[in-house]
C-alpha atoms as a PDB file:
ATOM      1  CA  UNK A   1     102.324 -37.160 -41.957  1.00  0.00           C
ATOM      2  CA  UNK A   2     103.872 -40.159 -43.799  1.00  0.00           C
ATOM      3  CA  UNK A   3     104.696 -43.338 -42.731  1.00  0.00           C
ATOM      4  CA  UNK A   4     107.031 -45.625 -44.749  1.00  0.00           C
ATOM      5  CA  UNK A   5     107.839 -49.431 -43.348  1.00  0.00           C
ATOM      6  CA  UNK A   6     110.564 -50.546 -44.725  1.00  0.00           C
ATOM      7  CA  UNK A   7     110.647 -54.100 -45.380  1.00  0.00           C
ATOM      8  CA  UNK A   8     113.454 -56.501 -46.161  1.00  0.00           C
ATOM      9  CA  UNK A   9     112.923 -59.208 -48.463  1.00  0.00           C
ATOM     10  CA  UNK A  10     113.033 -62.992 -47.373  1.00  0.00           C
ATOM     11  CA  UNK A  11     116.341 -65.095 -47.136  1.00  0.00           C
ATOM     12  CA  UNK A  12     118.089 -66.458 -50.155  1.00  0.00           C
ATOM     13  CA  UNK A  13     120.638 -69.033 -50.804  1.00  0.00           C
ATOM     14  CA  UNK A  14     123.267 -66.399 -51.518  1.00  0.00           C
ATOM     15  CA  UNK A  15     122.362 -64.503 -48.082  1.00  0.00           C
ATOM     16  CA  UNK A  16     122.660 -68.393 -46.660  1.00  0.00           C
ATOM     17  CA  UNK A  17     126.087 -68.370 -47.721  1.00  0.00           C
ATOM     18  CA  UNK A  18     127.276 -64.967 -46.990  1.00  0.00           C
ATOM     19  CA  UNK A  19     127.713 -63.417 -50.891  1.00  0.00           C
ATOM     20  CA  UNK A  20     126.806 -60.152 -51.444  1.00  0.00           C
ATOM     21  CA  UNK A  21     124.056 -60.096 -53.738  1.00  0.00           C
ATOM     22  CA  UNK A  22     124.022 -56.057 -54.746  1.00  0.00           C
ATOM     23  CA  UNK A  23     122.275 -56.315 -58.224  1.00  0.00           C
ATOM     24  CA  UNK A  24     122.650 -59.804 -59.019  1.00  0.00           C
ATOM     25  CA  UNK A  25     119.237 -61.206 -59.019  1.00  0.00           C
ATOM     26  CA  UNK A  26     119.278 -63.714 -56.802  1.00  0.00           C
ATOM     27  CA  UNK A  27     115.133 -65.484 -56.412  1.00  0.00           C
ATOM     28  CA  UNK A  28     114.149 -66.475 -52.434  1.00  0.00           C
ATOM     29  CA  UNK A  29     114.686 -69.762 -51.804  1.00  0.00           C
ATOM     30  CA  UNK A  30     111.541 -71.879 -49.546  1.00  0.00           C
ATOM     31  CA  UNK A  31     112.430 -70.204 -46.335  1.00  0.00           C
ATOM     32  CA  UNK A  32     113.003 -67.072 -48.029  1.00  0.00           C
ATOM     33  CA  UNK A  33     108.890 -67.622 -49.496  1.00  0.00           C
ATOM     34  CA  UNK A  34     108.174 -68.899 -46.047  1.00  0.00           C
ATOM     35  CA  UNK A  35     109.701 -65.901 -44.550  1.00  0.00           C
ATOM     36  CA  UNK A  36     107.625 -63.811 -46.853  1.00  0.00           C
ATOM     37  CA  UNK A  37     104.186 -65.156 -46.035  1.00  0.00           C
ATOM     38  CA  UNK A  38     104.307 -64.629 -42.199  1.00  0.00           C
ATOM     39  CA  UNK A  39     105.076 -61.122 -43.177  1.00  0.00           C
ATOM     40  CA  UNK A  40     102.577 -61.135 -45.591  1.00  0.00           C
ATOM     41  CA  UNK A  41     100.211 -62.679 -42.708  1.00  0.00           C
ATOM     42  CA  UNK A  42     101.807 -60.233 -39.889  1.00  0.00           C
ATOM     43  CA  UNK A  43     100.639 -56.975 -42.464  1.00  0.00           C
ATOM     44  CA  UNK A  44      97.511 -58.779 -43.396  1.00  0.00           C
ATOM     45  CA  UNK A  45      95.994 -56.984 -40.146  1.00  0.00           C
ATOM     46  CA  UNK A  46      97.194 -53.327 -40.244  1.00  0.00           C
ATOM     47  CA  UNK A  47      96.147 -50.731 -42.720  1.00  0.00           C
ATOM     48  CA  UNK A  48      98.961 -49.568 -45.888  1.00  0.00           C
ATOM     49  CA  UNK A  49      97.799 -47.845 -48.720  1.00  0.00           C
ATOM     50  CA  UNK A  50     100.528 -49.136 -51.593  1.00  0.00           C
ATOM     51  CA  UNK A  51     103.730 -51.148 -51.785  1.00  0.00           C
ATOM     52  CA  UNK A  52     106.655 -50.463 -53.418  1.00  0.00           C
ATOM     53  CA  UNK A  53     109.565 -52.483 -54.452  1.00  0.00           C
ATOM     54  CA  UNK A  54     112.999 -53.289 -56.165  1.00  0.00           C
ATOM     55  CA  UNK A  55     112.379 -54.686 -59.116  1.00  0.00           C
ATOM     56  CA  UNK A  56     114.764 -57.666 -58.337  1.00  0.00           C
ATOM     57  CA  UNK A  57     113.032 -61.376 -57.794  1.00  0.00           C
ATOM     58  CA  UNK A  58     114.070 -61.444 -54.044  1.00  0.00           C
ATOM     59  CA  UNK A  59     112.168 -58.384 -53.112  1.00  0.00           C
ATOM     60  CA  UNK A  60     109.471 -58.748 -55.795  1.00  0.00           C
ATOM     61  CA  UNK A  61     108.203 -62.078 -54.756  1.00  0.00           C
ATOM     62  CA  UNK A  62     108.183 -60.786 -50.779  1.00  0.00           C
ATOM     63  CA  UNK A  63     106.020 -57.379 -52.200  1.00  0.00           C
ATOM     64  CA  UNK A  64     103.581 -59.781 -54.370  1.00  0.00           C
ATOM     65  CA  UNK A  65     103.274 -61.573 -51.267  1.00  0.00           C
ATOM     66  CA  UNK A  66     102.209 -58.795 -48.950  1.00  0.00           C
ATOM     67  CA  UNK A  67      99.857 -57.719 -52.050  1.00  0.00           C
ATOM     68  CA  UNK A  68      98.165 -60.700 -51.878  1.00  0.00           C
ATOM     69  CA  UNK A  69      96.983 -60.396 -47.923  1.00  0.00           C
ATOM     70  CA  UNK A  70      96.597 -56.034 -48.563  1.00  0.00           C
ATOM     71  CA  UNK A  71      94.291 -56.074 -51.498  1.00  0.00           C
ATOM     72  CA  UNK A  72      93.240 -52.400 -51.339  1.00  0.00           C
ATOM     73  CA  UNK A  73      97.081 -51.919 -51.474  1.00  0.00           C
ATOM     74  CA  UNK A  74      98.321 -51.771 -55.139  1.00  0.00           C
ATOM     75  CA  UNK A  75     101.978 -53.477 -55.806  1.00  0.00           C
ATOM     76  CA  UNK A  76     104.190 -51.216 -57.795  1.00  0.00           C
ATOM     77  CA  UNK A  77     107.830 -51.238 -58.709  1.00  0.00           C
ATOM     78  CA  UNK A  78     109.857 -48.719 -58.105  1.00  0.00           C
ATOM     79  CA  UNK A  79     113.764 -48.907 -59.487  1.00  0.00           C
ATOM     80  CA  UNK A  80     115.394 -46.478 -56.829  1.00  0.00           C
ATOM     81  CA  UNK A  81     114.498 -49.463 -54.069  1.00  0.00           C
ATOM     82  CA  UNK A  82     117.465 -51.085 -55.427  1.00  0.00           C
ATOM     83  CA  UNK A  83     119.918 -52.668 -53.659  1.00  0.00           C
ATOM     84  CA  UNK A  84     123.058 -51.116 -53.970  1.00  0.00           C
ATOM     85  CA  UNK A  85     125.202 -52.341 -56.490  1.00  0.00           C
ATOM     86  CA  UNK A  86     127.981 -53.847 -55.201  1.00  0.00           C
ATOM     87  CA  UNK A  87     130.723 -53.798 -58.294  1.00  0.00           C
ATOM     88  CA  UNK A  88     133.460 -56.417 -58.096  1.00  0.00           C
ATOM     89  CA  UNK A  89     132.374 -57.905 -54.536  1.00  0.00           C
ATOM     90  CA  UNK A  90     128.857 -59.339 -55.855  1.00  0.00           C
ATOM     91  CA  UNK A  91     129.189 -63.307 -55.826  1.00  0.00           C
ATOM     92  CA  UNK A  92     131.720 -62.891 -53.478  1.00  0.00           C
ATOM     93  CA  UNK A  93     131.923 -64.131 -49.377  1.00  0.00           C
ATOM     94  CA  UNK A  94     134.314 -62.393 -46.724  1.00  0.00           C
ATOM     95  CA  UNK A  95     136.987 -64.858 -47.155  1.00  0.00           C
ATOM     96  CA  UNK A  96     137.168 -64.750 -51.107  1.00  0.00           C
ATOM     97  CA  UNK A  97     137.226 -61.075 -50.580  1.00  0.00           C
ATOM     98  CA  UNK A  98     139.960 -61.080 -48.151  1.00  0.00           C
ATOM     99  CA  UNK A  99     141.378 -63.499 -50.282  1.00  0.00           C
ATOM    100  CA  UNK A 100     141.483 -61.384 -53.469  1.00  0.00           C
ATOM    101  CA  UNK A 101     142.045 -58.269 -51.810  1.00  0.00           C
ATOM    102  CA  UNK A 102     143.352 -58.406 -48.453  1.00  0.00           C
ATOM    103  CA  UNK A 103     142.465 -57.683 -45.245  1.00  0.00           C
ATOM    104  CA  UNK A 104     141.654 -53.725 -46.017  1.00  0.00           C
ATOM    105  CA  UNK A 105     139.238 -54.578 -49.418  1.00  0.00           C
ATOM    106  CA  UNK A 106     137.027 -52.124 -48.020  1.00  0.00           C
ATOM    107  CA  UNK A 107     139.348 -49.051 -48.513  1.00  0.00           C
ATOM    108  CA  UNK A 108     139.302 -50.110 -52.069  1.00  0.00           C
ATOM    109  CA  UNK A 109     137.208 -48.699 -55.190  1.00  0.00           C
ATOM    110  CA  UNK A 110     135.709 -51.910 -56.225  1.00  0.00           C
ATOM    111  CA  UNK A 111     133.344 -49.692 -58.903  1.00  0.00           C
ATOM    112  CA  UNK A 112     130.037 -50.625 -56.328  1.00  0.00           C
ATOM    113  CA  UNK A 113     127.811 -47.616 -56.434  1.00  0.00           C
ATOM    114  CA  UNK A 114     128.407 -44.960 -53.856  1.00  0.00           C
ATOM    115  CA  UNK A 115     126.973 -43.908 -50.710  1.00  0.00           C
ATOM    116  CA  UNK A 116     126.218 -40.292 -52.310  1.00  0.00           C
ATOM    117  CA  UNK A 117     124.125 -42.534 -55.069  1.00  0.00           C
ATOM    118  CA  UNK A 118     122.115 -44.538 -53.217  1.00  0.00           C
ATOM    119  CA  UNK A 119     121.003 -41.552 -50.795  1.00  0.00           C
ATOM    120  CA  UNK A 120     120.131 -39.681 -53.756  1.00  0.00           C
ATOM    121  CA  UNK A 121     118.061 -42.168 -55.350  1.00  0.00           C
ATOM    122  CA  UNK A 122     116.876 -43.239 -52.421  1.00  0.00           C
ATOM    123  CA  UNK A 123     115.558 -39.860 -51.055  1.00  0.00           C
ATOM    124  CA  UNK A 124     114.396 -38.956 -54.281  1.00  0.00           C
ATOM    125  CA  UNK A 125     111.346 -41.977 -53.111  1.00  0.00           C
ATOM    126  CA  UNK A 126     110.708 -40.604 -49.940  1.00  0.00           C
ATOM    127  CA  UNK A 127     110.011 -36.856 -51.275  1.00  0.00           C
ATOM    128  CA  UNK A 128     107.610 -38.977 -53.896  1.00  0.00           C
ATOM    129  CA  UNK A 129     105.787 -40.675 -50.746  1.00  0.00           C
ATOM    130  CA  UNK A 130     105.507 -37.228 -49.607  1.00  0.00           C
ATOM    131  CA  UNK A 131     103.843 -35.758 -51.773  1.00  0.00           C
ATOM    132  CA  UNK A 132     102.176 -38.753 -52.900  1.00  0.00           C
ATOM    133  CA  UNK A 133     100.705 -39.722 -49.612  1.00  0.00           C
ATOM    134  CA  UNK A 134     100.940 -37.151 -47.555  1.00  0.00           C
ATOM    135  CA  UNK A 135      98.695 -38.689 -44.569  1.00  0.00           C
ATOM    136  CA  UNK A 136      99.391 -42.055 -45.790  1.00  0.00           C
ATOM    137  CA  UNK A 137     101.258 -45.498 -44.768  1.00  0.00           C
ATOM    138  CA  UNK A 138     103.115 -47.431 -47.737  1.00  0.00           C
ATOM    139  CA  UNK A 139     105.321 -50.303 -47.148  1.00  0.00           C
ATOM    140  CA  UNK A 140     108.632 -49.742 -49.474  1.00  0.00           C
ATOM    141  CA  UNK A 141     110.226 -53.653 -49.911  1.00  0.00           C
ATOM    142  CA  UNK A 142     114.189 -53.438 -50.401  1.00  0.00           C
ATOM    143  CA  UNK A 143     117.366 -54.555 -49.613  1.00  0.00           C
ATOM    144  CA  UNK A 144     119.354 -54.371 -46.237  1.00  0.00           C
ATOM    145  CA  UNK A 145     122.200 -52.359 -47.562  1.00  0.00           C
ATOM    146  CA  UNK A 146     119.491 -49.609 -49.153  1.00  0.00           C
ATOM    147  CA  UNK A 147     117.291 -49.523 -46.182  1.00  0.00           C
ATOM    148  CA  UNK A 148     120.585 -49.425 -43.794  1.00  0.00           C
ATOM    149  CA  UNK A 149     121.587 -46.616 -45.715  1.00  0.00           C
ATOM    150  CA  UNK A 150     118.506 -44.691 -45.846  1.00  0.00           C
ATOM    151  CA  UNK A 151     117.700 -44.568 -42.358  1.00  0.00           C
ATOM    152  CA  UNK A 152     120.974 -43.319 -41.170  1.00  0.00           C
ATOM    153  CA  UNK A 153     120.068 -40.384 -43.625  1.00  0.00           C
ATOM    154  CA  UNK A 154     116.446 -40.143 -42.309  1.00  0.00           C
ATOM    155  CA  UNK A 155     117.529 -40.815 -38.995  1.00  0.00           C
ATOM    156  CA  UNK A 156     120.539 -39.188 -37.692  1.00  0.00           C
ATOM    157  CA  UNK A 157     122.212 -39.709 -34.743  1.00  0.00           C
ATOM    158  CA  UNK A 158     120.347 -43.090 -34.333  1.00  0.00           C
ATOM    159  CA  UNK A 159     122.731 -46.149 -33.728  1.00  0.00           C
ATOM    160  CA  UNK A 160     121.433 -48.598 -36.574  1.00  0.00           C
ATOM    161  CA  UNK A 161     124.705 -50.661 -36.937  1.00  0.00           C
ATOM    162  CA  UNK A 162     122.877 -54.422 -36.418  1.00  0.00           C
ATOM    163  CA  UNK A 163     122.152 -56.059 -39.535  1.00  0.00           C
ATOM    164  CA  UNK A 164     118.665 -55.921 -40.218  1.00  0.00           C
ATOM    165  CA  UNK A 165     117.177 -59.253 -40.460  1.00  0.00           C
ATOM    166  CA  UNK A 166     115.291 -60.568 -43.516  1.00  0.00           C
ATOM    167  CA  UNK A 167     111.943 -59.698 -43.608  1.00  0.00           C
ATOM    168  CA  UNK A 168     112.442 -57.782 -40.836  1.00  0.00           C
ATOM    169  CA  UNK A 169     110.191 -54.051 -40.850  1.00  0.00           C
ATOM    170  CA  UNK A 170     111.525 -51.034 -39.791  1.00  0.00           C
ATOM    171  CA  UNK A 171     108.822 -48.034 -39.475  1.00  0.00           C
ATOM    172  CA  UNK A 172     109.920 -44.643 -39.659  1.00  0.00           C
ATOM    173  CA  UNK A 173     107.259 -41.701 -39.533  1.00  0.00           C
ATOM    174  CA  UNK A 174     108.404 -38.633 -41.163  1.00  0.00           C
ATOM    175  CA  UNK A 175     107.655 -35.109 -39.627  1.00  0.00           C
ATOM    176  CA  UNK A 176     108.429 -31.705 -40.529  1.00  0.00           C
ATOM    177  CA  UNK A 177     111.380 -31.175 -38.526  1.00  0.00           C
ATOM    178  CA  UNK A 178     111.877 -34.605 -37.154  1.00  0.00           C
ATOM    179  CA  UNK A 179     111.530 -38.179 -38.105  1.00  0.00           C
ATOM    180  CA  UNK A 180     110.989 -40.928 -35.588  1.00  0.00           C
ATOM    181  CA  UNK A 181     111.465 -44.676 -35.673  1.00  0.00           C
ATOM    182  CA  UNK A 182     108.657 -46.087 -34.553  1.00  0.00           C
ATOM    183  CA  UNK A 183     109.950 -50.220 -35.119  1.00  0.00           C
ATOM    184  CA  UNK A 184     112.535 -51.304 -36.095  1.00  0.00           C
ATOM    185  CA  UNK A 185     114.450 -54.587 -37.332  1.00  0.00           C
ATOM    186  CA  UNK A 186     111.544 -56.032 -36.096  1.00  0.00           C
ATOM    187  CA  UNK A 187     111.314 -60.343 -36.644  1.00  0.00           C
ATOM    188  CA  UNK A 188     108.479 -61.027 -34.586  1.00  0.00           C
ATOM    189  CA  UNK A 189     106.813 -62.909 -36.867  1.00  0.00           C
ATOM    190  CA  UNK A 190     109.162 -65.207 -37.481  1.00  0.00           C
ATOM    191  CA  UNK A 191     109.310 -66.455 -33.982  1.00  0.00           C
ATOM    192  CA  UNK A 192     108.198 -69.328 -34.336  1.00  0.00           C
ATOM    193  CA  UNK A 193     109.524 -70.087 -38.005  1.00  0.00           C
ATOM    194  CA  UNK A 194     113.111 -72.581 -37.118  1.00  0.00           C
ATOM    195  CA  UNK A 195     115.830 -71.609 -40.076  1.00  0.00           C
END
């Protein structure tokens, strides 16, 4: 049975100031690389066979991170861990979008990717874990809009409305006729790290 964690990257400036990032490649900042290492030191203990990430600098730097404190786990990119891309909004806060918009902006076709695209893409990865690592644990480090996304597909029914925290992991176990969510959103290891 495979296990994926699912593992936000650390904070940026742009997450700091509320912009939606979507594809715009946006590094950590030092907390975000602070964030990363107590991750990195959290994983250090447990046993995962490979990670995975977005190619993008924010999620990168978190996976090399992890790499560094799993070295029998290889770091590989993988494009469908992309964050969704978020069209006209990227750059953008609430306000300027309510601004621009109006109150309703969300009703709108801004030409972000859709829902349909990101489940796609991102489903397509968890057949490829799978089959890939059938009895195996891999860590896949995204984005909070993919991973949101994701697990309401791999999880329905489950109420997974709170933002999920950066860094934060989220372990889902997939089964033949059920998957189950064994953590999830979980900061612990930042505990004692003061943003």
């Amino acid at each position: 049975m495979t296990t994926i964690g699912f593992v936000r990257h650390g904070v940026t400036a742009w997450n700091k100031e509320g912009r939606a990032q979507g594809s715009t490649d946006i590094p950590l900042d030092d907390d975000g690389v602070r964030m990363a290492r107590q991750i990195a030191d959290r994983l250090a203990s447990e046993s995962w066979d490979a990670v995975f990430t977005s190619p993008w600098k924010r999620t990168k730097r978190t996976a090399d991170l992890i790499g560094e404190k799993l070295p029998d786990a290889e770091v590989l990119v993988d494009e469908r861990l992309r964050e969704r891309a978020g069209g006209l909004i990227e750059g953008t806060t609430e306000a300027d979008r309510q601004a621009k918009w109006g109150p309703d902006w969300k009703k709108l076709d801004l030409q972000g990717e859709t829902h349909d695209s990101v489940i796609e893409r991102g489903m397509s990865f968890v057949r490829d874990m799978q089959q890939e690592y059938p009895d195996g644990r891999v860590l896949a480090v995204s984005h909070g809009g993919f991973i949101k996304r994701l697990l309401s597909e791999l999880l329905p029914g489950g109420a997974y409305t709170e933002p999920l925290g950066n860094t934060s992991i989220t372990i889902v176990r997939l089964g033949e006729d059920e998957n189950v969510c064994e953590l999830f959103n979980c900061t612990q290891h930042l505990e004692e790290m003061k943003l």
